[in-house]
C-alpha atoms as a PDB file:
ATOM      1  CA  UNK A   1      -0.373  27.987  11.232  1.00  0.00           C
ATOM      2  CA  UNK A   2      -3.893  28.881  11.749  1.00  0.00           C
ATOM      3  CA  UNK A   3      -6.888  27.253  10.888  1.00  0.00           C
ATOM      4  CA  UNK A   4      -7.786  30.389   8.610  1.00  0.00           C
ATOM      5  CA  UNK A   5      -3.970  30.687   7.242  1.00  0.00           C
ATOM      6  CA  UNK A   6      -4.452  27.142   6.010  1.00  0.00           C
ATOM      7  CA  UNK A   7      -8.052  27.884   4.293  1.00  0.00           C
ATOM      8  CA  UNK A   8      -6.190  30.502   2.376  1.00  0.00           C
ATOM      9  CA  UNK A   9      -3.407  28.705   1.392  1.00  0.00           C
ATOM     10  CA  UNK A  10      -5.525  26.223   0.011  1.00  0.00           C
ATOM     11  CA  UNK A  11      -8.242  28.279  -1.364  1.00  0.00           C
ATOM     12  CA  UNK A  12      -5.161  30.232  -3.897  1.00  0.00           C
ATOM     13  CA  UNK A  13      -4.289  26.494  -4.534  1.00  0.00           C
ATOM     14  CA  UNK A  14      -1.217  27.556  -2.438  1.00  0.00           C
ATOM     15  CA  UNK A  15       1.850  24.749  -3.390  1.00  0.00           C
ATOM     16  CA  UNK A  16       1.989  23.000   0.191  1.00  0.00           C
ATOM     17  CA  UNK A  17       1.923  19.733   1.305  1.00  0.00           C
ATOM     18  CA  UNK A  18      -1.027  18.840   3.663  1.00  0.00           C
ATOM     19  CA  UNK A  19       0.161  16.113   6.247  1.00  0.00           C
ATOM     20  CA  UNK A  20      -2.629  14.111   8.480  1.00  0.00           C
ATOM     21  CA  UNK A  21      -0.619  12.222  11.220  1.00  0.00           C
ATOM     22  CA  UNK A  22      -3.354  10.951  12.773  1.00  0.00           C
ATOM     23  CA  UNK A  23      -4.315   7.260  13.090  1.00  0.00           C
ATOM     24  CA  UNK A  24      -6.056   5.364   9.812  1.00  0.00           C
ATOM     25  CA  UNK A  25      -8.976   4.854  11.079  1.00  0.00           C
ATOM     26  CA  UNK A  26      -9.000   8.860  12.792  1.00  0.00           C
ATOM     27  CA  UNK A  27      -8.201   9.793   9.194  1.00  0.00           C
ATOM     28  CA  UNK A  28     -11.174   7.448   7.411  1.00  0.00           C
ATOM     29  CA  UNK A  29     -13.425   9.724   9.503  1.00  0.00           C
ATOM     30  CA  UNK A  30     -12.687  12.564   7.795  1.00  0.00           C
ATOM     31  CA  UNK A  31      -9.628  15.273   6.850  1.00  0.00           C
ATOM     32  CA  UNK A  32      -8.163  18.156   5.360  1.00  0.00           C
ATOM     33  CA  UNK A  33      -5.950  16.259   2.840  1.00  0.00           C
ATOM     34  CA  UNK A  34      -5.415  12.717   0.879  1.00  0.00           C
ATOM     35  CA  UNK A  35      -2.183  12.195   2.752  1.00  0.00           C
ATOM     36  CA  UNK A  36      -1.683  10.388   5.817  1.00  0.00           C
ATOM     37  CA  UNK A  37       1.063   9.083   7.673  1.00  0.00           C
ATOM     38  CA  UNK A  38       0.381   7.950  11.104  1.00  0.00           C
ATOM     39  CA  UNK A  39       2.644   9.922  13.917  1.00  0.00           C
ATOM     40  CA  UNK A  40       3.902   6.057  14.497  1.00  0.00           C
ATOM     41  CA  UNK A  41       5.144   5.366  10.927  1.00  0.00           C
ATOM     42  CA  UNK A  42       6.961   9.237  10.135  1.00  0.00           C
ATOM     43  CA  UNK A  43       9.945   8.463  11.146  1.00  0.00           C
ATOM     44  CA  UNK A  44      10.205   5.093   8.366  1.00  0.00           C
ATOM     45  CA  UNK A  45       8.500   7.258   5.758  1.00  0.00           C
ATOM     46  CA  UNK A  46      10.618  10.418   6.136  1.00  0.00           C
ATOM     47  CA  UNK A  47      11.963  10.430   2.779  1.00  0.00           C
ATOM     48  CA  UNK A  48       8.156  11.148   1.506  1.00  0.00           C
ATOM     49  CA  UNK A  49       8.527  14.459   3.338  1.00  0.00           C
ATOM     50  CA  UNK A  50       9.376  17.008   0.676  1.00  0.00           C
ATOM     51  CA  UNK A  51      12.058  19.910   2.038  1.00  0.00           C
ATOM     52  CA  UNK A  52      11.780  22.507  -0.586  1.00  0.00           C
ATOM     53  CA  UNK A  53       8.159  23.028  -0.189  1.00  0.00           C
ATOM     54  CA  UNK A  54       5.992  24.619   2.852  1.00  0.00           C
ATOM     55  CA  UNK A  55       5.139  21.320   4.696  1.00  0.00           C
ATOM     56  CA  UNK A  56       2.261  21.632   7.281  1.00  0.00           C
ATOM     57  CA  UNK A  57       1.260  18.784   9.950  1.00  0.00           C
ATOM     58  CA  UNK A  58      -1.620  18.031  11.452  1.00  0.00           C
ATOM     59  CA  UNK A  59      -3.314  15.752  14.119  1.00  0.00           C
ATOM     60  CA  UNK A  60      -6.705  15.786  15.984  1.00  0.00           C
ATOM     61  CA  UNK A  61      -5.843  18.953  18.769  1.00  0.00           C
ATOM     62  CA  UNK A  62      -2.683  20.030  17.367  1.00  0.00           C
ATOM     63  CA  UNK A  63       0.143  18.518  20.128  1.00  0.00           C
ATOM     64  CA  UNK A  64       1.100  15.678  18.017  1.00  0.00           C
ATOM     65  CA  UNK A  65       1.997  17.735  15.205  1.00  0.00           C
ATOM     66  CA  UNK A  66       3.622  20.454  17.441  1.00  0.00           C
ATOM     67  CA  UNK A  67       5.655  17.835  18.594  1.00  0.00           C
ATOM     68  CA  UNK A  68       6.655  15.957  15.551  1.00  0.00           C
ATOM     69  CA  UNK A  69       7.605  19.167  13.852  1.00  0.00           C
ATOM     70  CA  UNK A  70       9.870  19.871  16.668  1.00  0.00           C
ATOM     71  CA  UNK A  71      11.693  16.416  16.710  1.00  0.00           C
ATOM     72  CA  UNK A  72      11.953  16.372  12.933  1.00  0.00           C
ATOM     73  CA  UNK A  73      13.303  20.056  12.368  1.00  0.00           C
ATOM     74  CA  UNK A  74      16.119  18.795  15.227  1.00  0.00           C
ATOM     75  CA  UNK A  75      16.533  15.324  14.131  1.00  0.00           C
ATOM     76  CA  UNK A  76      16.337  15.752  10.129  1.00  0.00           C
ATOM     77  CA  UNK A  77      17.328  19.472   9.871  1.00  0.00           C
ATOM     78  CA  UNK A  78      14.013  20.653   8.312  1.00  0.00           C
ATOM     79  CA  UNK A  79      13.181  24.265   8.287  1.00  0.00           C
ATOM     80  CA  UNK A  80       9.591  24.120   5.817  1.00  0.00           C
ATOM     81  CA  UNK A  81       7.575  22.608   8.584  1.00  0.00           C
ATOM     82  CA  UNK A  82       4.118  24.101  10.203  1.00  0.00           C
ATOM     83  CA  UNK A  83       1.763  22.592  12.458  1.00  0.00           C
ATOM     84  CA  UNK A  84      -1.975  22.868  12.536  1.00  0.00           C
ATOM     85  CA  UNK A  85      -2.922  25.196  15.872  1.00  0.00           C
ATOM     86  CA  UNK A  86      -5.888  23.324  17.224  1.00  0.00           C
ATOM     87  CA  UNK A  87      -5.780  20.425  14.906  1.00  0.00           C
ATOM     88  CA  UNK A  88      -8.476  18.874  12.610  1.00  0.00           C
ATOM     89  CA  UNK A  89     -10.785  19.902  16.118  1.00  0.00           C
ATOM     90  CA  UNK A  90     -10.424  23.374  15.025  1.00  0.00           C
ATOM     91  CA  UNK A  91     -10.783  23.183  11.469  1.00  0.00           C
ATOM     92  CA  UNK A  92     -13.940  21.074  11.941  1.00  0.00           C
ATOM     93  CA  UNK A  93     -15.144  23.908  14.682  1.00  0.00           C
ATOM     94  CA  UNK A  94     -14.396  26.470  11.905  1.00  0.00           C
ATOM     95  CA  UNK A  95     -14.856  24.970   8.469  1.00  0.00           C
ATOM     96  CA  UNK A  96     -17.635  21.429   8.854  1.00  0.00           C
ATOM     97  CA  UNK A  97     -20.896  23.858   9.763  1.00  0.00           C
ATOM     98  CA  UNK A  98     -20.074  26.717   7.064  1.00  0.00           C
END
């Protein structure tokens, strides 16, 4: 999903859940959503992933997520899971200054 997909979704108020995998203290410096869950603890805290709502992932460039969202659709049979192209990077590049 694109940095401007996800400005949409959440500018309708879209029903999606907004996942920052990053580290705690990456997240405490700022991000898209209130929830985070740290690429290290997702596996332990898969049961808070929702699967009958548009999930989207996110990290700082966008490899982590692209990554977890692979292992989890094959491991955990998922099939409502995006990833952020570019990461928090590029929503900062296109969102922080406007």
């Amino acid at each position: 999903m694109t940095v401007q997909n996800l400005k949409h979704l959440i500018n309708r108020n879209e029903d999606i859940t907004i996942i920052d995998i990053r580290e705690t203290y990456e997240f405490e410096d700022g991000a898209i959503c209130d929830l985070n869950i740290p690429l290290d603890q997702f596996l332990n805290r898969i049961n808070e992933i929702p699967k009958e709502k548009p999930v989207l992932l996110y990290c700082k460039s966008g490899k982590r997520s692209q990554s977890l969202k692979y292992m989890i659709e094959k491991l955990h049979s998922f099939n409502n899971l995006h990833h952020l192209e570019g990461g928090f990077q590029k929503w900062q590049e296109e969102f922080a200054t406007k």
